[in-house]
Protein backbone atom coordinates (compact mmCIF):
# COMPACT_ATOMS: atom_id res chain seq x y z
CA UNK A 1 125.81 82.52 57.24
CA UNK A 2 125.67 81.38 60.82
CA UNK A 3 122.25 81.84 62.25
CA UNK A 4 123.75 82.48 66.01
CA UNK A 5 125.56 85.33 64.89
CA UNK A 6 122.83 87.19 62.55
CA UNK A 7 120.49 86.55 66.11
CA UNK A 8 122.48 88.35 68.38
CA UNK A 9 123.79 91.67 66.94
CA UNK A 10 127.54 92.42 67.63
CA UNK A 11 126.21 96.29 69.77
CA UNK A 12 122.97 95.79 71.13
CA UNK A 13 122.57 99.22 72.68
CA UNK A 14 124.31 101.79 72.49
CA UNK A 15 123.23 103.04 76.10
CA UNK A 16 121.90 99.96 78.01
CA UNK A 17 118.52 100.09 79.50
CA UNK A 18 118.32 102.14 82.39
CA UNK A 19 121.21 104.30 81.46
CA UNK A 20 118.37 107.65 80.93
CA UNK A 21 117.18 106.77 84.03
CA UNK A 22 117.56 109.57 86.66
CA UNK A 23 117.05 109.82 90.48
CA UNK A 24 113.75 111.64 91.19
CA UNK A 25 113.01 112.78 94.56
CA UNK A 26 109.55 114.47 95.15
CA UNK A 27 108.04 115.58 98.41
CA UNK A 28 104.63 116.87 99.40
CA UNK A 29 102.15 118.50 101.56
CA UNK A 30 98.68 117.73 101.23
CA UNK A 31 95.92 119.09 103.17
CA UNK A 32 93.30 116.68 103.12
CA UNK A 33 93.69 112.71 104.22
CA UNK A 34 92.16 111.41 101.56
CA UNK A 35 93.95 112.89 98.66
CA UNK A 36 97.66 112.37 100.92
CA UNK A 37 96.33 108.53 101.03
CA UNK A 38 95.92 108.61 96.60
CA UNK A 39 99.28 110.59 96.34
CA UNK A 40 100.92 108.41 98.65
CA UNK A 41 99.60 105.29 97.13
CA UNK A 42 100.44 106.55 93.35
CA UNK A 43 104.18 107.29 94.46
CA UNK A 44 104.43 103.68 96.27
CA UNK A 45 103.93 102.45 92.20
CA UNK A 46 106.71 104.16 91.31
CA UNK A 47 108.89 104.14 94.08
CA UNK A 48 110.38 104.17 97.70
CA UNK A 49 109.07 106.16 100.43
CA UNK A 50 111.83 107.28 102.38
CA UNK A 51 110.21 110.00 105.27
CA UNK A 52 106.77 109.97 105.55
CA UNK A 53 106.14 112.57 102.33
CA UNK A 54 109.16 111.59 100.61
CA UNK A 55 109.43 109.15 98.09
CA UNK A 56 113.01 108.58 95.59
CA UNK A 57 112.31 107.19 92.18
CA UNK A 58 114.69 106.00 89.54
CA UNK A 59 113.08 106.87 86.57
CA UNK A 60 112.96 107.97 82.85
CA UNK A 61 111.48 111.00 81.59
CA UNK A 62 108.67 109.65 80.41
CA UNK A 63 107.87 107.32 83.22
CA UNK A 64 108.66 110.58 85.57
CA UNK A 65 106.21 112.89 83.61
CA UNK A 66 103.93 109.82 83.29
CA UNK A 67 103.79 109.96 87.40
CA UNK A 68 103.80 113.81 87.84
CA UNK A 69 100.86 113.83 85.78
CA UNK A 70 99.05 111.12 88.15
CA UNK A 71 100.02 112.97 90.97
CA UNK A 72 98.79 116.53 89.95
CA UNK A 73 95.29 115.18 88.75
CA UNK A 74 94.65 113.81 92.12
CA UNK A 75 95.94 117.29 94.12
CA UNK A 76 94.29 120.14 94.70
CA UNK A 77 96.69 123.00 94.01
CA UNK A 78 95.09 125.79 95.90
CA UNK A 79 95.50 123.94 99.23
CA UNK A 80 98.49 121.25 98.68
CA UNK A 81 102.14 121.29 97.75
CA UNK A 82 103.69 119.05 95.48
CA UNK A 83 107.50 119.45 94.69
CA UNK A 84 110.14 117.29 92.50
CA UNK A 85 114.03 117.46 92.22
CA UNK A 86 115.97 115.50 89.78
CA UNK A 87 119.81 114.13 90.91
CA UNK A 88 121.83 113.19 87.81
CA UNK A 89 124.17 109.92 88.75
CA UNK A 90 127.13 111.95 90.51
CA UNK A 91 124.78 113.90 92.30
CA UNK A 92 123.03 110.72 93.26
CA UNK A 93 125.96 108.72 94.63
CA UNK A 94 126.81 112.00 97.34
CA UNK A 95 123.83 111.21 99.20
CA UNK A 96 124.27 111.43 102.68
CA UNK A 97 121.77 109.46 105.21
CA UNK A 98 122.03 108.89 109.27
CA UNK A 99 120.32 107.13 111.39
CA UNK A 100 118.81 103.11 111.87
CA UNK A 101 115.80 103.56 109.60
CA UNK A 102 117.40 105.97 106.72
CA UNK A 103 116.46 103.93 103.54
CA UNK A 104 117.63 105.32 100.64
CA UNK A 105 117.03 103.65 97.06
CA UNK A 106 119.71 102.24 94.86
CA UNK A 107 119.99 102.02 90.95
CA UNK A 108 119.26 98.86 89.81
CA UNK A 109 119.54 97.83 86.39
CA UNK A 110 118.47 93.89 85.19
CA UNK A 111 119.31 92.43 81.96
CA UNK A 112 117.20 89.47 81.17
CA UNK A 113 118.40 87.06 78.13
């Protein structure tokens, strides 16, 4: 047997990495400063602020529910607003943006051998 060819299998995925990922887009309002600084902070781990309480992710669903659950334990849902909408891929590429300082996030997927 040739030891090169039992390393590497012939398929190693059958949906790359990445390919469950999803674009999240979640917004908020949030009354006090101090909580809007945490939120703000726990969606800059995840992702890319885009206005100033609007952030785009490209995430999994467990990475996703991972960071909604972060972000509602730090909220106080009587007085602040937290909101989430999911693009698939198509929906995703007919993104629309104008103006000089529109930044808008772009799926990225790394392979490392």
């Amino acid at each position: 047997m040739d030891w090169w060819n039992d390393l590497l299998p012939v398929i190693p995925y059958s949906k790359p990495p990445g390919a469950e990922q999803m674009l999240r887009v979640i917004a908020y309002d949030i009354a006090h400063p101090r909580r809007l600084r945490r939120l703000a902070n726990i969606c800059a781990d995840y992702g890319v602020r885009v206005q100033k309480s609007v952030f785009e992710f490209w995430l999994d669903q467990e990475r996703f529910d991972e960071l909604w659950r972060r972000l509602c334990a730090e909220m106080d849902a009587d007085e602040d607003v937290l909101i989430a909408f999911s693009l698939d891929e198509k929906a995703a590429r007919q993104r629309r943006s104008h103006g000089q300082r529109a930044q808008l996030t772009e799926r990225r997927t790394s392979y490392v051998l």
